[in-house]
Protein backbone atom coordinates (compact mmCIF):
# COMPACT_ATOMS: atom_id res chain seq x y z
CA UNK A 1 0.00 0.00 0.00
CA UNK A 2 1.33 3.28 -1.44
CA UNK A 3 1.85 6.06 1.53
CA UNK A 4 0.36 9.49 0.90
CA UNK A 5 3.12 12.32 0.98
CA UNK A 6 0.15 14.81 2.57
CA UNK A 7 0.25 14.59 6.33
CA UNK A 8 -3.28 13.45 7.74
CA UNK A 9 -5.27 15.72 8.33
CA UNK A 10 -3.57 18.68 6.16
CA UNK A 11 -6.60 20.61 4.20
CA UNK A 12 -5.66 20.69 0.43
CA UNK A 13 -4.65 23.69 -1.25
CA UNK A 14 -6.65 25.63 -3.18
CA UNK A 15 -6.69 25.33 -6.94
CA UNK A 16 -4.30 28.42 -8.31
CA UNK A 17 -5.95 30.83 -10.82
CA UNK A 18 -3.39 30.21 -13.44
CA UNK A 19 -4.39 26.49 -13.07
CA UNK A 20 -7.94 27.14 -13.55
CA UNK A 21 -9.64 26.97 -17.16
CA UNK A 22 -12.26 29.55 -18.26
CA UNK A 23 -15.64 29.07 -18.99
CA UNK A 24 -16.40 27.39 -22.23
CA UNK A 25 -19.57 26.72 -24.61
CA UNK A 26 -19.76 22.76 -23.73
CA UNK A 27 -19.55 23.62 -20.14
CA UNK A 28 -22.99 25.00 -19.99
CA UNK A 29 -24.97 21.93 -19.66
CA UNK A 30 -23.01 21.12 -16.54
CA UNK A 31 -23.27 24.43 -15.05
CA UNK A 32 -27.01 24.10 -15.33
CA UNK A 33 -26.72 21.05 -13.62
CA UNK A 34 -24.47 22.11 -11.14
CA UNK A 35 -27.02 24.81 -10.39
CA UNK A 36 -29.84 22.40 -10.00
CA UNK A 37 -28.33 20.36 -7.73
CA UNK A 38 -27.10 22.94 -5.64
CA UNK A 39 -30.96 23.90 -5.98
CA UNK A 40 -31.88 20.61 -4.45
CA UNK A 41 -29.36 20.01 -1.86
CA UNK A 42 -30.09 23.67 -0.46
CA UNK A 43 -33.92 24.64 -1.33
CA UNK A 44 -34.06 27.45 1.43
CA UNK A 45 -31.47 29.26 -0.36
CA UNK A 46 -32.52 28.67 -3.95
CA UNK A 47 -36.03 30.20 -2.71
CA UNK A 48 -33.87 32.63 -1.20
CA UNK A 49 -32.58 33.92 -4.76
CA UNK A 50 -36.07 33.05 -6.55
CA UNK A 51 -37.70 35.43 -4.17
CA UNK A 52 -34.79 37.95 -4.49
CA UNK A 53 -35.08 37.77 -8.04
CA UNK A 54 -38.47 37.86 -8.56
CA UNK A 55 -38.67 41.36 -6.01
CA UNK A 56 -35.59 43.13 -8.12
CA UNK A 57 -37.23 41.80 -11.43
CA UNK A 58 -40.91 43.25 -10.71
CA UNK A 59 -39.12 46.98 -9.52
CA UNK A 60 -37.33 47.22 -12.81
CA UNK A 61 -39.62 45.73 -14.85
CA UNK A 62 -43.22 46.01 -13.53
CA UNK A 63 -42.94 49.34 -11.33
CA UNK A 64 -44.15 52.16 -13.55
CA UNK A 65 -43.00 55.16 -11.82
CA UNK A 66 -41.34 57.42 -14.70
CA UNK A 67 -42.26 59.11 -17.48
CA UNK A 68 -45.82 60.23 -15.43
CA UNK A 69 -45.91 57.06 -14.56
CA UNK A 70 -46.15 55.52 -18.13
CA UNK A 71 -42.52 53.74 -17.80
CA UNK A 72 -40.88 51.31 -15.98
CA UNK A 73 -37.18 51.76 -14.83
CA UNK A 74 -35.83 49.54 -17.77
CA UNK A 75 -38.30 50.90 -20.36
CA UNK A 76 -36.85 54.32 -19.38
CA UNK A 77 -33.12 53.04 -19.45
CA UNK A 78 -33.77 51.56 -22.56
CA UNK A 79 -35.25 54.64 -24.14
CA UNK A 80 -31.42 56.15 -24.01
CA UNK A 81 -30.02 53.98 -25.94
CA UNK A 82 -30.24 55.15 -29.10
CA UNK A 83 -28.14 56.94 -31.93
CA UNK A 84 -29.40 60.49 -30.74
CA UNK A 85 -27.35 59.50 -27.59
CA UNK A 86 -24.53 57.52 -29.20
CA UNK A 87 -25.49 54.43 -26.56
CA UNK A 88 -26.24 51.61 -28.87
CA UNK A 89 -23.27 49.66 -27.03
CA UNK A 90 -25.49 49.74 -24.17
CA UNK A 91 -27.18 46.59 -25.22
CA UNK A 92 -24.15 44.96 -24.55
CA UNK A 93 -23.33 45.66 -21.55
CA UNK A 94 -25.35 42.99 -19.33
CA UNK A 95 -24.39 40.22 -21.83
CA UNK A 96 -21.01 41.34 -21.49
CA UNK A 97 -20.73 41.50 -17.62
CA UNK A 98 -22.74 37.94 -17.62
CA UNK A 99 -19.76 36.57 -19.51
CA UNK A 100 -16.76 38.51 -17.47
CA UNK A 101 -18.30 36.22 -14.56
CA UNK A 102 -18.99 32.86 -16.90
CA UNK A 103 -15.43 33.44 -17.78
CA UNK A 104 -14.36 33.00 -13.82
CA UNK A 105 -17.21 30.42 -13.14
CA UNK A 106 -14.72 27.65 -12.53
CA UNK A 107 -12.79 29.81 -10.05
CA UNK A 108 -16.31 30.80 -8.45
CA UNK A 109 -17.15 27.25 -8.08
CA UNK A 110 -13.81 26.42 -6.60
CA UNK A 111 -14.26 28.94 -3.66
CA UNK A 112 -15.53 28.39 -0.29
CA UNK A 113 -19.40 29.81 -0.45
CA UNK A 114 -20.39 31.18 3.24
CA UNK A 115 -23.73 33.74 3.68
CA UNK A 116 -22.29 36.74 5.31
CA UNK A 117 -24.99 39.34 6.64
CA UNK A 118 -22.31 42.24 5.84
CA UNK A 119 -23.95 41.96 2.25
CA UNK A 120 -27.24 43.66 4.38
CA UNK A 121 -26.19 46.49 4.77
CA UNK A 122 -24.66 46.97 0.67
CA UNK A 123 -28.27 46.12 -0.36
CA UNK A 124 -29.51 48.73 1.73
CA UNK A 125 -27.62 51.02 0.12
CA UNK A 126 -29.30 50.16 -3.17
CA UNK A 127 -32.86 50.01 -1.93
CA UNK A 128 -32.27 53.58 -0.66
CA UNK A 129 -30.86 54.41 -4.00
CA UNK A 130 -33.72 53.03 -6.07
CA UNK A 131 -36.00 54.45 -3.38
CA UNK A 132 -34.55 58.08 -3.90
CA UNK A 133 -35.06 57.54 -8.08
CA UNK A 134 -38.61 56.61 -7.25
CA UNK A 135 -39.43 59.71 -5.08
CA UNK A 136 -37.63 62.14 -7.20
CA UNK A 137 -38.67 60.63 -10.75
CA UNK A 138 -34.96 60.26 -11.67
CA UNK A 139 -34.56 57.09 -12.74
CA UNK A 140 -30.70 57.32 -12.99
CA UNK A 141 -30.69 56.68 -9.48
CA UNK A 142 -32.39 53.35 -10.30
CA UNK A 143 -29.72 52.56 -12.36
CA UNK A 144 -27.02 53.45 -9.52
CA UNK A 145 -28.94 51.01 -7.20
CA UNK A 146 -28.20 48.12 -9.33
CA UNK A 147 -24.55 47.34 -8.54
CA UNK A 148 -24.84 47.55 -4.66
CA UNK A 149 -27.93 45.37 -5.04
CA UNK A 150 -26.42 42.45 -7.08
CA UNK A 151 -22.66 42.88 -5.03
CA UNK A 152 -24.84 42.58 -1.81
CA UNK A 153 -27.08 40.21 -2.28
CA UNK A 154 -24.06 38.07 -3.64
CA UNK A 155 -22.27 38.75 -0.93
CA UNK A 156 -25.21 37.74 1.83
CA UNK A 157 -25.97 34.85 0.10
CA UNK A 158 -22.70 33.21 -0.96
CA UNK A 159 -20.00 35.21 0.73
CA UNK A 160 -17.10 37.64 0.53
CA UNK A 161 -15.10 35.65 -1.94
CA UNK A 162 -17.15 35.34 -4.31
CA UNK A 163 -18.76 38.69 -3.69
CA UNK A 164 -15.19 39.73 -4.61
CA UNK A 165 -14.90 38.05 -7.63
CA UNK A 166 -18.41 39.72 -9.13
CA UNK A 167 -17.00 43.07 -8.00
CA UNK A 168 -15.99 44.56 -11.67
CA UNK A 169 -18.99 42.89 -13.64
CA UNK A 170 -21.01 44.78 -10.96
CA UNK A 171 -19.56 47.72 -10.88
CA UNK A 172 -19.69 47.81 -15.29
CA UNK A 173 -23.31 47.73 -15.31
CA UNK A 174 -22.98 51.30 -14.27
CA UNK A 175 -22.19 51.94 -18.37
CA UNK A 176 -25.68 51.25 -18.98
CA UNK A 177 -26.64 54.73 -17.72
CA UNK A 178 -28.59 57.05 -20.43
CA UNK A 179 -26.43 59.97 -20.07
CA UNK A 180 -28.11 62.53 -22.26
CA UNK A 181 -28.24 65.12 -20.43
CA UNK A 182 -24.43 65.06 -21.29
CA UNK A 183 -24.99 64.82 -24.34
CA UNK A 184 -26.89 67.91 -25.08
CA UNK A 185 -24.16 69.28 -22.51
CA UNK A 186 -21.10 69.36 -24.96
CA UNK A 187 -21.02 72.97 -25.52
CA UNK A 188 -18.02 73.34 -23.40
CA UNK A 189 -16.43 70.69 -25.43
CA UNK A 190 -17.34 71.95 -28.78
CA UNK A 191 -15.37 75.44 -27.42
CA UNK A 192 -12.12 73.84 -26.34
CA UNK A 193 -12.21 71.47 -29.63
CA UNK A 194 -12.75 74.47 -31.77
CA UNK A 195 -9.77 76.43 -29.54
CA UNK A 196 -7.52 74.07 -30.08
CA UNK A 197 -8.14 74.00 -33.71
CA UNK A 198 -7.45 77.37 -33.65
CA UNK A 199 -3.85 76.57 -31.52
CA UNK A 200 -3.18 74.15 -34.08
CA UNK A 201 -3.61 76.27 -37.61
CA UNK A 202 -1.63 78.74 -36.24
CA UNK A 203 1.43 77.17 -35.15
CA UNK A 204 1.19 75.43 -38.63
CA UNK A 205 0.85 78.94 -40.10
CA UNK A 206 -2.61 78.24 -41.72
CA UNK A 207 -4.87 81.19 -41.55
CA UNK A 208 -8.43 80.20 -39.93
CA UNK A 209 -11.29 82.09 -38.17
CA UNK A 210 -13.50 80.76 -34.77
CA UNK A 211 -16.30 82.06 -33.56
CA UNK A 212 -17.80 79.71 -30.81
CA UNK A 213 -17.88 76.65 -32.17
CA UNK A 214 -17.66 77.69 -36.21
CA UNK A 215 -14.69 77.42 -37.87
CA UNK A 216 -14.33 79.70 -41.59
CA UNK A 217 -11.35 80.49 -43.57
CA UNK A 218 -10.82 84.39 -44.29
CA UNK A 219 -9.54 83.76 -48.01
CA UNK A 220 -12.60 81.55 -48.61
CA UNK A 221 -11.10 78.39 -49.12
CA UNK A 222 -13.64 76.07 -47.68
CA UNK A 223 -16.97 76.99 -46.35
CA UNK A 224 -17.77 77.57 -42.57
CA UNK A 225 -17.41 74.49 -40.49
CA UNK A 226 -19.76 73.84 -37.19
CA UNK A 227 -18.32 71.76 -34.46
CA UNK A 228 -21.36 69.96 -33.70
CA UNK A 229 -22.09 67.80 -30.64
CA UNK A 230 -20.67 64.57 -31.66
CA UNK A 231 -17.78 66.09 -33.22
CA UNK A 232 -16.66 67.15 -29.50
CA UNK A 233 -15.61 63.95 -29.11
CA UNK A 234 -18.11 63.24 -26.54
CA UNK A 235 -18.69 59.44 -28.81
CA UNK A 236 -14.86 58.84 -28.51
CA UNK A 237 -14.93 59.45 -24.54
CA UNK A 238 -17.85 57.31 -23.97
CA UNK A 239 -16.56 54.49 -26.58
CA UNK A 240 -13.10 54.30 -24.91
CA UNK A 241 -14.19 54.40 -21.31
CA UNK A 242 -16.16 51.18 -21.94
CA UNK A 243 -12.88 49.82 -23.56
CA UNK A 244 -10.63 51.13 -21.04
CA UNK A 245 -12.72 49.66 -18.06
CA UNK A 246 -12.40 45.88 -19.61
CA UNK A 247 -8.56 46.34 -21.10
CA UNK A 248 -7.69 47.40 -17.16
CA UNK A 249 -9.67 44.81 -15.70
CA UNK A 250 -7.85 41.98 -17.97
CA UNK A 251 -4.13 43.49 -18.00
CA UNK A 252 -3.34 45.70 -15.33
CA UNK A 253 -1.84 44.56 -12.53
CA UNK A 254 -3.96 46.76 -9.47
CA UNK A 255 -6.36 48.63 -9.43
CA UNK A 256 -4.63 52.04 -8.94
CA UNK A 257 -2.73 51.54 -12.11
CA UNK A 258 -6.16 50.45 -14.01
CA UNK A 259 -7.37 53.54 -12.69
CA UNK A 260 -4.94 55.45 -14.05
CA UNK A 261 -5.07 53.71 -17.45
CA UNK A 262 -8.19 54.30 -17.02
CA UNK A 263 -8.25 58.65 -16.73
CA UNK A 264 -5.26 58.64 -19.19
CA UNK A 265 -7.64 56.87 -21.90
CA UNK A 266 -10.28 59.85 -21.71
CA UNK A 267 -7.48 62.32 -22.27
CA UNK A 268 -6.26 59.97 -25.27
CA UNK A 269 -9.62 59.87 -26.84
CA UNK A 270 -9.87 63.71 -26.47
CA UNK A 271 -6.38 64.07 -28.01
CA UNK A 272 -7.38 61.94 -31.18
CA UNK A 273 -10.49 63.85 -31.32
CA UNK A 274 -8.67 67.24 -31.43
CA UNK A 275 -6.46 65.93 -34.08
CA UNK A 276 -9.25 64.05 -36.28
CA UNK A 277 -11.31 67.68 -36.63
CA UNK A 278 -7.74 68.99 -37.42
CA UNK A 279 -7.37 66.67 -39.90
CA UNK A 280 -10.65 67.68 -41.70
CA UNK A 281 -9.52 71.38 -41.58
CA UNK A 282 -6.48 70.40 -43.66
CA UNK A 283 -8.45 67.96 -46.20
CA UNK A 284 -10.32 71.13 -46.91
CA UNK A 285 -7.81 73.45 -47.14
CA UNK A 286 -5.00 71.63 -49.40
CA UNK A 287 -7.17 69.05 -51.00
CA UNK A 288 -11.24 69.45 -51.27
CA UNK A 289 -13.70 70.77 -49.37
CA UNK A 290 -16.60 69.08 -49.92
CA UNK A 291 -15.04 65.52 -49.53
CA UNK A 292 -13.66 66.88 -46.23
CA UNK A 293 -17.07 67.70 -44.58
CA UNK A 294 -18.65 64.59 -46.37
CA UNK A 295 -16.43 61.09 -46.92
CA UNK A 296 -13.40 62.10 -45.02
CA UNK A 297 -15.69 63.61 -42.18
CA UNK A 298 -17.69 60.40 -41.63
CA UNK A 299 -14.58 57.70 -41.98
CA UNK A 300 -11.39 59.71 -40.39
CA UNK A 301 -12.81 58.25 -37.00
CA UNK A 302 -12.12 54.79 -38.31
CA UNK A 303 -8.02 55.84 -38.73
CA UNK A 304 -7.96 58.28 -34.95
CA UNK A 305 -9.83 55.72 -32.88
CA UNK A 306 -7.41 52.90 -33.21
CA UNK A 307 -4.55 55.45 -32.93
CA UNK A 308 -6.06 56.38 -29.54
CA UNK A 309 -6.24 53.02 -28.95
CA UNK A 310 -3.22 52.03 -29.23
CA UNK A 311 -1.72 54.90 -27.40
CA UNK A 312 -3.54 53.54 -24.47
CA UNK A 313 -2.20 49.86 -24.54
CA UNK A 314 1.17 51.49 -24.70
CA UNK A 315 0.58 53.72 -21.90
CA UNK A 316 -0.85 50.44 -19.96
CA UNK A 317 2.48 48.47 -20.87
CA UNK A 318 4.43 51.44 -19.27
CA UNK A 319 2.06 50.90 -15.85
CA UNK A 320 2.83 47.25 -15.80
CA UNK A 321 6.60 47.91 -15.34
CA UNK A 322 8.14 47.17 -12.67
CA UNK A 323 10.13 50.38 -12.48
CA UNK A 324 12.17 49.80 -8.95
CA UNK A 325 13.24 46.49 -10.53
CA UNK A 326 14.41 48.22 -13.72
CA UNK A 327 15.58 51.50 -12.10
CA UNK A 328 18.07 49.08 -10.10
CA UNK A 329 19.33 47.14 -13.45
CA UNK A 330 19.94 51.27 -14.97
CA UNK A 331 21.74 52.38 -11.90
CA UNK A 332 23.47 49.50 -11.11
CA UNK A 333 27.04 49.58 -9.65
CA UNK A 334 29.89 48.26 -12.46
CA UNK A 335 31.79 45.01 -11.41
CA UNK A 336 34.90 45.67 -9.80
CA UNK A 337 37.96 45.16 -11.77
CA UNK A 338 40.05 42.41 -11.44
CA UNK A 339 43.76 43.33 -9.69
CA UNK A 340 46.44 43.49 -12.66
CA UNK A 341 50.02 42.42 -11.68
CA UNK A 342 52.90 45.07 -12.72
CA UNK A 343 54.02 43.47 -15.93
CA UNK A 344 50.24 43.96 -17.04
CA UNK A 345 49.25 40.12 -15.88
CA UNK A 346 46.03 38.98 -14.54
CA UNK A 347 46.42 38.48 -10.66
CA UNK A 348 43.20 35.70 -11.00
CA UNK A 349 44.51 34.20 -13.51
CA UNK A 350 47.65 33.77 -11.79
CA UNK A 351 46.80 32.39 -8.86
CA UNK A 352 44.35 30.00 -10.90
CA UNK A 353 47.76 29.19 -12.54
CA UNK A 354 49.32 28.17 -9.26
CA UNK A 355 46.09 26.42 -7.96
CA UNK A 356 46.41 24.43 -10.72
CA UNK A 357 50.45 23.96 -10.70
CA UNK A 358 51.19 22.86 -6.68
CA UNK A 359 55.06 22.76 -7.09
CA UNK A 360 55.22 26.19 -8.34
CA UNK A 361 55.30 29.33 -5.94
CA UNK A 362 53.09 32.16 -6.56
CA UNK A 363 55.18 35.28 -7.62
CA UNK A 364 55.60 37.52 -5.04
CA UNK A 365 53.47 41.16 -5.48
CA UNK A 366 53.58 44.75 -3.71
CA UNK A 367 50.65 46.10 -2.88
C-alpha cells in the first residue's frame, strides 16, 4: 500500500488561478446542472434567490413610476439607448458583464461559499438608491442602485469571496446609464475642440477664423465648419471608457494603475479627437472641401480611434513595469575590476595558474 506524501489531516490547497480553465460553450450543460443540484441540496437558499429575483425583477420591470408614470425603470433606461445618444453599445453591456463572470465560473465554483450578513447592509444602500429615483422621478438613481444590489445580495448569500470576484462585472453595469443630459451638454467641449483648432492652424501657419464653435477660412477656401455635438468627441470618450474599463480589468496589474489607465484613456480619446477635426480642416484646405465635410468627415474616425487606442495599450504596458526592478538594473554599480600584476598580468589568472600547478610558488606582489 502506497503512503500518501500529505500529512493526515492537512486541508488541500486551493486550486491556483493560473491552473484554472475559463468558462467554455460545452460547459454550460453542466453548469445548469451544477445549479440544480445545488438547488436541491439547499432549497431554502434557492427560494432565497427566486424570491430575491423575482422582487428586483418586478421593480425594474413592472414598477411604472417614470415618465408620469407611463414607464418602468428599464423601459426608461432603454429609451437612451439610441443613436441620438450615441449608446447603442449599451445593449451589450449585461451580456457582457454575464460573460466577465462565466469566464471566472470555474474559479467561483472552486471557492468556499459562506452567507455573510455584511452583504445587508450593501443592499440597503441600493434600496435607498432606487427608493430616492422613485421619489424624485430620476430614474438614474435606479440605475445606480443596481450594482450595490447584485454585489450585496451576492455577498449575503454566498459570501465575501465570491462577492469579490463579481466586483468589476457589478460595478460595469454602471455603463448602462442614459447619459443625455451630457450629451446635449457638450457645448463646453465643442469650445475647447474648436480652440484648439485654432492653436493648431496657427502654429502650422494656416490662416483660420473661430467664432464659438464655427470654424471659416478668411480667403474663402472652404466653407464655414460647425463643431457639432458629436464632433466634440463626446462618442470617442464614452466608446473608450467602456474599452478602457475591460482592457484594465484583464491586463493591469492593481487597481490604482487600471485607474490610471483608465483617466489617461479619456485624455487619449480627447487628443485623437482634437487631431481628427484637425485633420478635416487640412483635407479642406489643401485638397477638397466638400469631400472633407462629407467622406473624409464620416470615416477619419475609423483611422484616430485605433490610434487612440493604441496609445492607451502602450501607456498600460508602461504601468505594468516594474520600475524599482528596472531603475536598479539602470543604476546599477559596475563590477569591480580584477587586480592586474605590474608586468600587465592577470592576478586571477595567476593564482588559478598556481592552484592548478602545486610545485610552483606564486610570484611575489607589492601592494
Amino acid at each position: 500500500m502506497g503512503k500518501n506524501s500529505q500529512p493526515v489531516g492537512a486541508s488541500p490547497e486551493p486550486p491556483r488561478r493560473s491552473d484554472i480553465t475559463s468558462f467554455d460553450i460545452g460547459d454550460v450543460p453542466m453548469l445548469l446542472a451544477r445549479f440544480a443540484r445545488w438547488c436541491r441540496q439547499n432549497p431554502v437558499d434557492a427560494l432565497l434567490v427566486t424570491a430575491l429575483l423575482g422582487v428586483l425583477g418586478y421593480f425594474y420591470f413592472g414598477l411604472k413610476a417614470f415618465m408620469a408614470v407611463q414607464q418602468t425603470a428599464v423601459q426608461w433606461m432603454t429609451s437612451g439607448w439610441n443613436s441620438e445618444n450615441d449608446q447603442e453599445h449599451c445593449w451589450g453591456i449585461i451580456p457582457v458583464a454575464v460573460g466577465l463572470v462565466l469566464l471566472r465560473w470555474r474559479e467561483i465554483a472552486a471557492m468556499p461559499k459562506k452567507g455573510a450578513n455584511s452583504g445587508l447592509w450593501i443592499v440597503a444602500v441600493g434600496v435607498l438608491l432606487f427608493i430616492t429615483g422613485i421619489r424624485c422621478a430620476e430614474a438614474r438613481y435606479t440605475i445606480l442602485a443596481l450594482p450595490p444590489l447584485v454585489y450585496g445580495m451576492t455577498r449575503f448569500l454566498f459570501g465575501p469571496q465570491v462577492s469579490r470576484a463579481v466586483l468589476f462585472p457589478c460595478a460595469f453595469l454602471l455603463f448602462m446609464m442614459p447619459i443625455g443630459g451630457v450629451v446635449q451638454g457638450t457645448v463646453p467641449l465643442q469650445l475647447m475642440t474648436a480652440k484648439a483648432i485654432k492653436v493648431l492652424s496657427s502654429l502650422c501657419g494656416i490662416p483660420i477664423l473661430v467664432d464659438g464653435s464655427n470654424i471659416s477660412s478668411p480667403d474663402g477656401r472652404f466653407e464655414p465648419m460647425e463643431i457639432a455635438g458629436g464632433c466634440s468627441g463626446i462618442r470617442s470618450l464614452m466608446a473608450m471608457s467602456t474599452l478602457a474599463a475591460l482592457y484594465a480589468y484583464f491586463t493591469m496589474r492593481g487597481p490604482i494603475r487600471g485607474m490610471l489607465l483608465f483617466g489617461s484613456s479619456l485624455i487619449f480619446a480627447v487628443l485623437g479627437n482634437f487631431t481628427r477635426v484637425f485633420s478635416v480642416v487640412l483635407f479642406a484646405r489643401f485638397l477638397d472641401a466638400k469631400t472633407a465635410t462629407t467622406l473624409y468627415h464620416d470615416y477619419s474616425g475609423l483611422v484616430f480611434f485605433p490610434v487612440a487606442v493604441a496609445a492607451m495599450v502602450g501607456m498600460g504596458s508602461l504601468l505594468n513595469r516594474d520600475w524599482e526592478v528596472l531603475f536598479r538594473s539602470w543604476f546599477a554599480s559596475a563590477p569591480a575590476a580584477r587586480p592586474t600584476s605590474p608586468k600587465g598580468g592577470d592576478a586571477g589568472a595567476a593564482g588559478e595558474s598556481a592552484m592548478a600547478d602545486p610545485d610552483k610558488k606564486p610570484l611575489p606582489y607589492d601592494y
